[in-house]
Protein backbone atom coordinates (compact mmCIF):
# COMPACT_ATOMS: atom_id res chain seq x y z
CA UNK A 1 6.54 -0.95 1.70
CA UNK A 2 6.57 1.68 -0.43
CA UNK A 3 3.32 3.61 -1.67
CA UNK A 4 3.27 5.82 -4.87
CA UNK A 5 0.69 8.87 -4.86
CA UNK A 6 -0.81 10.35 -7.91
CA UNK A 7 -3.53 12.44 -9.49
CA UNK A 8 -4.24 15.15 -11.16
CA UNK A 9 -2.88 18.82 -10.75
CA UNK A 10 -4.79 20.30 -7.80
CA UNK A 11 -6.54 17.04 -6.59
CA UNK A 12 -5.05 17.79 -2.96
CA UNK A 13 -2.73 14.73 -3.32
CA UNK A 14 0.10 16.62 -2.07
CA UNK A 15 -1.67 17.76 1.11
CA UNK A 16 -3.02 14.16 1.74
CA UNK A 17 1.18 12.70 1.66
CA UNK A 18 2.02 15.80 4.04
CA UNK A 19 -0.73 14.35 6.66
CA UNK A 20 0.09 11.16 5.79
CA UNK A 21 4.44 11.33 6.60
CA UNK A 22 4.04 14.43 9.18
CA UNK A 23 6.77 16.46 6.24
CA UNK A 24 5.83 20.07 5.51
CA UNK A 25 6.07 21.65 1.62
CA UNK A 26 6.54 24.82 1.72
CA UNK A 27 3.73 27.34 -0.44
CA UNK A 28 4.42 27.82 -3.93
CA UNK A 29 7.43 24.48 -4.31
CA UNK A 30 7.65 23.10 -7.50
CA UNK A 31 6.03 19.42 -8.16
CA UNK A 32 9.09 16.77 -7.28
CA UNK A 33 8.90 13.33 -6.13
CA UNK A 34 8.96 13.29 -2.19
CA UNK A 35 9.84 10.35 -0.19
CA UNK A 36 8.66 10.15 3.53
CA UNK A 37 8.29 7.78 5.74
CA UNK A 38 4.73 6.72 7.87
CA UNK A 39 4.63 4.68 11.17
CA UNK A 40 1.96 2.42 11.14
CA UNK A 41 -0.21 2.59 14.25
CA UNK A 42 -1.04 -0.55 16.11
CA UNK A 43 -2.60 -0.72 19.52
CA UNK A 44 -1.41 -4.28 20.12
CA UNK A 45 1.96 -2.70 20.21
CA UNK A 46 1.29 -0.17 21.92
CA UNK A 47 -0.41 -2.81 25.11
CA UNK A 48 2.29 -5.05 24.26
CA UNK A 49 5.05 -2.28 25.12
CA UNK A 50 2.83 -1.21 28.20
CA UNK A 51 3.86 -4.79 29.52
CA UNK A 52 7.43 -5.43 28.94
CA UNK A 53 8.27 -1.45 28.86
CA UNK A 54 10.86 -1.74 26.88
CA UNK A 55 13.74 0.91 26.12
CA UNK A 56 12.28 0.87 22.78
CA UNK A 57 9.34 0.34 20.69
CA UNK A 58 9.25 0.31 16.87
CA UNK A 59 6.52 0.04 14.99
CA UNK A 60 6.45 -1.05 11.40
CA UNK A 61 6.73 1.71 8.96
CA UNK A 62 5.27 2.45 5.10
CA UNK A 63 6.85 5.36 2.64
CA UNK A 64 4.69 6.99 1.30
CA UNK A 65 5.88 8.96 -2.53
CA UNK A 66 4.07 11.65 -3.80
CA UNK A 67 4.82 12.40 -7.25
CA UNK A 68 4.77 15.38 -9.76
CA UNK A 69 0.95 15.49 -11.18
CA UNK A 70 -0.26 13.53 -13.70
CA UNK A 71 -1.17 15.36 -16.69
CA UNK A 72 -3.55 14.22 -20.16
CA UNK A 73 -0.81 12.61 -22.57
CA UNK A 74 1.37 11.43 -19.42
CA UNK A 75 0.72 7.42 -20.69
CA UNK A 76 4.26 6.96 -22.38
CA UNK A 77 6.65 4.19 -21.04
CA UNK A 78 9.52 7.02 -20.75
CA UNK A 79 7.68 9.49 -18.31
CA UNK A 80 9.85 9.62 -15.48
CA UNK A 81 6.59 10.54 -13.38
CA UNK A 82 5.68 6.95 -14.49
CA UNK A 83 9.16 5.44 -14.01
CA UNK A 84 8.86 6.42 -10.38
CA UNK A 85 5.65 4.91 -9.56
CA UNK A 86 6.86 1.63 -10.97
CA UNK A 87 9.07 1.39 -7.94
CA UNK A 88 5.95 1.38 -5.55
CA UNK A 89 4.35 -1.57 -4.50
CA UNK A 90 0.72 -0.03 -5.40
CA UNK A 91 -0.72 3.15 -5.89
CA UNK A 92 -2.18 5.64 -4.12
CA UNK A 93 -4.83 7.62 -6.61
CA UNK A 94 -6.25 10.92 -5.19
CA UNK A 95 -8.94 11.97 -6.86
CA UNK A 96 -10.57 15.39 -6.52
CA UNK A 97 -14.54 15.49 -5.51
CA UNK A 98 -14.05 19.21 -3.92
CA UNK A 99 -15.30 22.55 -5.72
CA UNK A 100 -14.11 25.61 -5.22
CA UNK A 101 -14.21 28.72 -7.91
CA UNK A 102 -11.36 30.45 -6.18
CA UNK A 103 -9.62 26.78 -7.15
CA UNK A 104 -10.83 25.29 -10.28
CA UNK A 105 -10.53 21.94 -11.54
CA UNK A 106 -7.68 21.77 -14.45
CA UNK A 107 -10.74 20.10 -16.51
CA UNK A 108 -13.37 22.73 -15.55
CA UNK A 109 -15.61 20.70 -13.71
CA UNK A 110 -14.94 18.31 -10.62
CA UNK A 111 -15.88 14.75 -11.71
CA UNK A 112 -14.18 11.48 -9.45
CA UNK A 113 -15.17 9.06 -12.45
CA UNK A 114 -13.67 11.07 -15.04
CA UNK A 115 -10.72 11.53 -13.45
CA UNK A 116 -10.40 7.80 -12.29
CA UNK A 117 -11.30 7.14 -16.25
CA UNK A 118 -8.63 9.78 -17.44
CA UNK A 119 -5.67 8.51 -14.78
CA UNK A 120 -6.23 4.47 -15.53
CA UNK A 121 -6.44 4.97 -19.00
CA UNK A 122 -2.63 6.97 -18.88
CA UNK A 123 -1.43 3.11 -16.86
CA UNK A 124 -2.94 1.66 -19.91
CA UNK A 125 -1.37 3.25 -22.37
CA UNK A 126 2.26 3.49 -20.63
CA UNK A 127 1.43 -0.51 -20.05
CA UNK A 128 0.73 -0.29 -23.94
CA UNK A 129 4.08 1.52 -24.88
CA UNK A 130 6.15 -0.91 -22.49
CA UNK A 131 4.60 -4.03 -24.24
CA UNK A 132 4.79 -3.05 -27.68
CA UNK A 133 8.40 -2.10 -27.28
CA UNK A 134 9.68 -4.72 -25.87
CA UNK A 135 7.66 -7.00 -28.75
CA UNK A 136 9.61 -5.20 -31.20
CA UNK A 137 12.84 -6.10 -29.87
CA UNK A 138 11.49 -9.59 -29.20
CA UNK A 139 10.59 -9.63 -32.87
CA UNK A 140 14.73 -9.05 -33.53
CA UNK A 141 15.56 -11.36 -31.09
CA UNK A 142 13.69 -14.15 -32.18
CA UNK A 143 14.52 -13.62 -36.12
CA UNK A 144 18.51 -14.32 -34.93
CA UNK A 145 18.25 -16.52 -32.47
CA UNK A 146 14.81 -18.31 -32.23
CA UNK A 147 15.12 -19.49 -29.04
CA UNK A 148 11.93 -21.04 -27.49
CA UNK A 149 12.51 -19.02 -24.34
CA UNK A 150 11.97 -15.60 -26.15
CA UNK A 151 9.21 -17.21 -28.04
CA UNK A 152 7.25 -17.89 -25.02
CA UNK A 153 7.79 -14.30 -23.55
CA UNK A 154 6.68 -12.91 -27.11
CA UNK A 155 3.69 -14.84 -26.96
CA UNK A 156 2.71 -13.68 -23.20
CA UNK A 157 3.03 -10.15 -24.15
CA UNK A 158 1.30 -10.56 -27.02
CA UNK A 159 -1.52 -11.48 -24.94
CA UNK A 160 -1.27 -8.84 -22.40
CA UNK A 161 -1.16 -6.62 -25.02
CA UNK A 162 -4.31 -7.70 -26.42
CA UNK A 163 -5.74 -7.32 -22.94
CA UNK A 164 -4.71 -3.69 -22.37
CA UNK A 165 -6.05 -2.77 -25.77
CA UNK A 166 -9.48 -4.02 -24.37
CA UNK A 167 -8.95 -1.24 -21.71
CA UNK A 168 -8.25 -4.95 -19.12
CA UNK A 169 -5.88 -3.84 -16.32
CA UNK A 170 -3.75 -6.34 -15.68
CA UNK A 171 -4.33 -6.68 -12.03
CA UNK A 172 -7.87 -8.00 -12.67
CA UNK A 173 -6.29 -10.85 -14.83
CA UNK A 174 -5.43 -14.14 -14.10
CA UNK A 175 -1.71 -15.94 -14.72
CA UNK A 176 -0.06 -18.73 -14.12
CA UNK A 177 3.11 -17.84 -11.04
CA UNK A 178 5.48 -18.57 -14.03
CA UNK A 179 3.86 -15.62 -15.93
CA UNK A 180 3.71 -13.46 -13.19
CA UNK A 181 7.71 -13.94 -13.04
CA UNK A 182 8.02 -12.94 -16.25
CA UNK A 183 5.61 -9.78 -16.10
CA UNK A 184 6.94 -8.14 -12.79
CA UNK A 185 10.44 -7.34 -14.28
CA UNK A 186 8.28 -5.18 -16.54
CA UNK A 187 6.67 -3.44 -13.34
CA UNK A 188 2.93 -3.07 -15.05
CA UNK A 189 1.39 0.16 -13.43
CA UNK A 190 -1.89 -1.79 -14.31
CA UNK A 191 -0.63 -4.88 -12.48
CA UNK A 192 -0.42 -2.85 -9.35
CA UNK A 193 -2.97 -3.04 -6.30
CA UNK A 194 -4.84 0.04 -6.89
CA UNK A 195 -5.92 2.74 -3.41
CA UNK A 196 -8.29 4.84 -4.73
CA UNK A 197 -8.73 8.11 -2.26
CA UNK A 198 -11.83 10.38 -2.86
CA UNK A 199 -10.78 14.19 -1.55
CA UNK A 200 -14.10 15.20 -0.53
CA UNK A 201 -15.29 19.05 0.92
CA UNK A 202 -15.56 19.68 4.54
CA UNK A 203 -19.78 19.85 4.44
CA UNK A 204 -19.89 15.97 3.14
CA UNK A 205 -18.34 14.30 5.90
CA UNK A 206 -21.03 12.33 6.43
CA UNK A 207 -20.38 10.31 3.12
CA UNK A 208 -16.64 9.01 4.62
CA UNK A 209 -17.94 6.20 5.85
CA UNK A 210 -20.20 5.08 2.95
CA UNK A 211 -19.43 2.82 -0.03
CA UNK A 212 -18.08 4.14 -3.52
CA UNK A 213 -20.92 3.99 -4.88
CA UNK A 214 -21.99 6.88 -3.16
CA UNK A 215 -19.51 9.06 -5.26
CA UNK A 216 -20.33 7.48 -8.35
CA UNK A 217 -17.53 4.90 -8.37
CA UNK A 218 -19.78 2.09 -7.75
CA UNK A 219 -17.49 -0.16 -10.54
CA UNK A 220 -14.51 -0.02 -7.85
CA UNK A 221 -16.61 -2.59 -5.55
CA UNK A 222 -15.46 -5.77 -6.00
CA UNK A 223 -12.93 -4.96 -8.64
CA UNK A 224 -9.91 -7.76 -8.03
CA UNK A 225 -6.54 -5.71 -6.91
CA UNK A 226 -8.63 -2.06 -5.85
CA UNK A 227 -10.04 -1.08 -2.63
CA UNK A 228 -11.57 2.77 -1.82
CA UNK A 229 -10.77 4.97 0.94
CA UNK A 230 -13.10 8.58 1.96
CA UNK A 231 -11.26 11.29 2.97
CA UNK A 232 -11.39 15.11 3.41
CA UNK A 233 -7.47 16.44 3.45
CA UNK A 234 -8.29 19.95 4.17
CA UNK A 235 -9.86 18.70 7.45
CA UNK A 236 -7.74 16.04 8.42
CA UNK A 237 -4.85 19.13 7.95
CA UNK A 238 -6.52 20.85 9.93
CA UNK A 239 -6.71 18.11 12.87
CA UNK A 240 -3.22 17.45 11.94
CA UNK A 241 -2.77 20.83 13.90
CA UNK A 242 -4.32 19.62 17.29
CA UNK A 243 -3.38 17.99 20.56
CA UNK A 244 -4.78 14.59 20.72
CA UNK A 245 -7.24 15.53 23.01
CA UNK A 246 -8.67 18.20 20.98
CA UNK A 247 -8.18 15.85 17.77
CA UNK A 248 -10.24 13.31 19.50
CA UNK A 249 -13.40 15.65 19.79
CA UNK A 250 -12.52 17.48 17.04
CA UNK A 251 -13.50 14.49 15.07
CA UNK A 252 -16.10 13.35 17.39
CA UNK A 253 -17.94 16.31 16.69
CA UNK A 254 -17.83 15.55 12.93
CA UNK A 255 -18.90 12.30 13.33
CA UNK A 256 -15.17 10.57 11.61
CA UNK A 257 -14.85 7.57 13.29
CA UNK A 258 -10.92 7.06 12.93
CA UNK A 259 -7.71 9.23 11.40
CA UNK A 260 -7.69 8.85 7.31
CA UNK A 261 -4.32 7.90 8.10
CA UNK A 262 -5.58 5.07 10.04
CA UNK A 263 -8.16 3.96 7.57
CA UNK A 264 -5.76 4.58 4.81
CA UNK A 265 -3.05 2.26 6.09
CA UNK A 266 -5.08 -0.56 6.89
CA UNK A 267 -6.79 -0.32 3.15
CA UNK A 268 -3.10 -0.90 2.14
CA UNK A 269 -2.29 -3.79 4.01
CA UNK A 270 -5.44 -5.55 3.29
CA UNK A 271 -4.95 -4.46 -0.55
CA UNK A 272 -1.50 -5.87 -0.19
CA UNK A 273 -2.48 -9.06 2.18
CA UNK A 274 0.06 -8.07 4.14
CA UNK A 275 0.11 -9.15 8.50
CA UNK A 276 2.09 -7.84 11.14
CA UNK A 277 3.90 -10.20 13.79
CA UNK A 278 5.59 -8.87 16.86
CA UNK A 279 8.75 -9.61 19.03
CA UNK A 280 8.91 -8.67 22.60
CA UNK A 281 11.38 -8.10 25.53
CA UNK A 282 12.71 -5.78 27.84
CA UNK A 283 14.95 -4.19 25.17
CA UNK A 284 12.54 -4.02 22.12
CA UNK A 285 9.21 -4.63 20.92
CA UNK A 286 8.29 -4.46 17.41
CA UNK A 287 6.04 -5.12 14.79
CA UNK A 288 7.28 -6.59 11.54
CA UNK A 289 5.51 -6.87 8.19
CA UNK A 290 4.89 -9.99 6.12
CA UNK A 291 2.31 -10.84 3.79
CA UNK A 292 -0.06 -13.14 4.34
CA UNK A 293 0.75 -17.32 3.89
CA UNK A 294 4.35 -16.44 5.26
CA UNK A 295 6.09 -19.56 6.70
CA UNK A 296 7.64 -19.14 10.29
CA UNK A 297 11.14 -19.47 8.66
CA UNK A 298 10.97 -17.02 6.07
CA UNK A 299 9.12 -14.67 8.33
CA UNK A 300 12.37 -14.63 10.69
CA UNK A 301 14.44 -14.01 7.69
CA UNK A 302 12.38 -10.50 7.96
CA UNK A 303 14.17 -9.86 11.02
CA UNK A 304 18.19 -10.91 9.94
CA UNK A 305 18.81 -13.20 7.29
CA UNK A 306 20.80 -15.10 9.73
CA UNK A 307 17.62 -15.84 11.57
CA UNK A 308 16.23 -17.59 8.23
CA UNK A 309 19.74 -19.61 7.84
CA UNK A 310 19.84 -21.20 11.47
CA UNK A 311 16.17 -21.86 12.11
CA UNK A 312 14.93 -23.78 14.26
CA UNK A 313 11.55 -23.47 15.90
CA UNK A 314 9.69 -20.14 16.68
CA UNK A 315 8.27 -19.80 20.16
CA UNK A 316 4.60 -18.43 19.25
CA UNK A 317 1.78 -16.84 21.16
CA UNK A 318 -1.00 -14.75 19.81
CA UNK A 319 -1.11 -11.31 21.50
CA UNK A 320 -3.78 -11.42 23.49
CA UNK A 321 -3.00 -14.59 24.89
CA UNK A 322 0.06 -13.25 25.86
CA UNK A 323 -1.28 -10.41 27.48
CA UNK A 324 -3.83 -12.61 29.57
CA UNK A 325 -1.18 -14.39 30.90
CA UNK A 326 0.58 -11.20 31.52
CA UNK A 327 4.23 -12.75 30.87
CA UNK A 328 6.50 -15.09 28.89
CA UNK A 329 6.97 -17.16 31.66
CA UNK A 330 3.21 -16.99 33.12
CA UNK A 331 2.33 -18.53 29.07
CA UNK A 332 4.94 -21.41 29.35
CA UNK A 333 3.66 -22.75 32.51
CA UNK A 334 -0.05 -22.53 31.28
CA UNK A 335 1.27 -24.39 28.12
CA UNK A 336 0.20 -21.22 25.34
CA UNK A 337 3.75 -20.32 24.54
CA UNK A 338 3.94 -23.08 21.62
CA UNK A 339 6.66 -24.14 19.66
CA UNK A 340 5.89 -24.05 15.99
CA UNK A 341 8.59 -25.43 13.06
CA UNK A 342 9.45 -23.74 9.57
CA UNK A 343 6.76 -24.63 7.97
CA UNK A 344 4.14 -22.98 10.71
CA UNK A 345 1.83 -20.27 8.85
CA UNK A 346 2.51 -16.60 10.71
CA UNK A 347 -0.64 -15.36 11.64
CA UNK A 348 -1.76 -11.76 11.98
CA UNK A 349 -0.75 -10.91 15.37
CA UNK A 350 1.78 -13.99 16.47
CA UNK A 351 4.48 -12.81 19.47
CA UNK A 352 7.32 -14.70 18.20
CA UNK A 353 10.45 -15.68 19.44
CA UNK A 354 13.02 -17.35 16.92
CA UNK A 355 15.11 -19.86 17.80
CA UNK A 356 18.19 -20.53 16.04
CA UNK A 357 21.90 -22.20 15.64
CA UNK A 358 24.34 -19.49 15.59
């Protein structure tokens, strides 16, 4: 899974993907795009490990990419800034709600819902310059060729075209799965699952667990495709620098109830609907990610596509069960190691073995 960050200059987005990967940019390095990769923490791994201890134990992973800052005029379809965060499966938005005089806003004034205004309204128009380009070659197209095919596409983007014109991002729309098809080769930045992540100063912790609304970016609730995230970088960096113990009353002290990268990672899976299953054994255990409404077979195909070819059935347990019964064996004999065919729903959490023809 990969997760694109961006915001404006100085909005601390940077700092927020160097807690979030564990990387270090050194002072004064130009903006690039920088790849890094986040393991996702998961305590049922961890007690499912403490009871097989197994020579290895790998937890699922996201990358996060942080990308150069946006800037006011950025909202053209050629932007490579843009054509990077089309490869993510949503974005990450950081949005400044800090002040300091010794480092000012670019815009003068620190304002969250101006800057979430400013940075959807750039998607909008890149979304804007994709669609009306790709009309105008549809417009050749169809003047040599007619074929009913092309006509259909011209007609869809004329209507999403319409829609982003009425400042509509295309994530809080509704299409048919046949649309959809034909819109994600265009990779929509609009269309994306939208993170938003408010940077707030060190003396407001208390607001990290409230609502947007609290930061004036009450429209994000209940917005289809977004979901909102309270963070401070400068003191999570500065935890960043701890033991665990000391991290642990560190944040105690300030009354933050769990690691943004915690809270930030689970935001993204539940923006994403996206589980996590687990296999077990002495040699590995590990947590694999799906999305939600993933059949058994297909899930195995997210371990080797082999598994997906030869299915057969998948021995299933939820975790806990396992762990009450404290073994594989112990579960068969009390009858809740299950066998479950292709067609079996994975839910968040299964222990699965796959069984399959060679």
């Amino acid at each position: 899974m990969d997760i694109g960050l961006c915001g404006l200059p100085r909005s601390g987005k940077t700092t927020l993907w160097k807690i979030l990967t564990g990387q270090e940019v050194p002072p004064g390095a130009r903006p690039e795009t920088r790849r890094g990769v986040t393991r996702v923490p998961d305590p049922r791994l961890e007690r499912l490990a403490a009871l097989f201890r197994p020579k290895k134990t790998t937890p699922a992973t996201v990358t996060y990419v942080d990308l150069a800052p946006m800037e006011k005029g950025s909202g053209r379809a050629d932007n490579p800034i843009l054509g990077e965060l089309r490869k993510s499966e949503a974005l990450l938005l950081v949005l400044r709600a800090w002040d300091d005089p010794a480092d000012p806003h670019p815009e003068g004034s620190v304002d969250p819902s101006r800057d979430l205004d400013s940075l959807e309204t750039e998607f909008l128009l890149a979304d804007m310059d994709v669609a009306q380009r790709r009309l105008e070659r549809l417009d050749g197209i169809i003047a040599k060729t007619n074929r009913e095919e092309d006509r259909r596409e011209r007609e869809l983007l004329g209507r999403v075209l319409a829609l982003l014109e009425e400042e509509r991002p295309l994530r809080e729309v509704e299409f048919t799965t046949e649309e959809l098809k034909t819109l994600r080769g265009y990779a929509f930045l609009s269309a994306r699952p939208l993170l938003v992540a408010v940077n707030l100063p060190e003396d407001r912790t208390g607001e990290l667990t409230a609502g947007p609304e609290a930061i004036g970016l009450g429209r994000l609730a209940g917005r289809p495709g977004c979901d909102y995230v309270a963070l401070s970088a400068r003191i999570e960096e500065e935890i960043a620098t701890l033991d665990e113990d000391d991290a642990r009353a560190f944040r105690e002290d300030l009354g933050i109830e769990q690691p943004a990268l915690d809270r930030l990672i689970r935001a993204s899976y539940r923006l994403l609907g996206l589980i996590s299953f687990f296999t077990v054994g002495e040699d590995e255990c590990r947590a694999w990610t799906i999305r939600r409404g993933t059949a058994a077979r297909q899930a195995a195909g997210a371990i080797h596509s082999d598994l997906e070819k030869g299915f057969i059935r998948a021995e299933t347990i939820g975790w806990e069960e396992l762990l009450d019964a404290g073994s594989l064996a112990a579960a068969r004999e009390r009858g809740t190691l299950r066998l479950e065919g292709k067609d079996y729903l994975v839910q968040d959490g299964d222990v699965m073995h796959i069984r399959h023809a060679s």
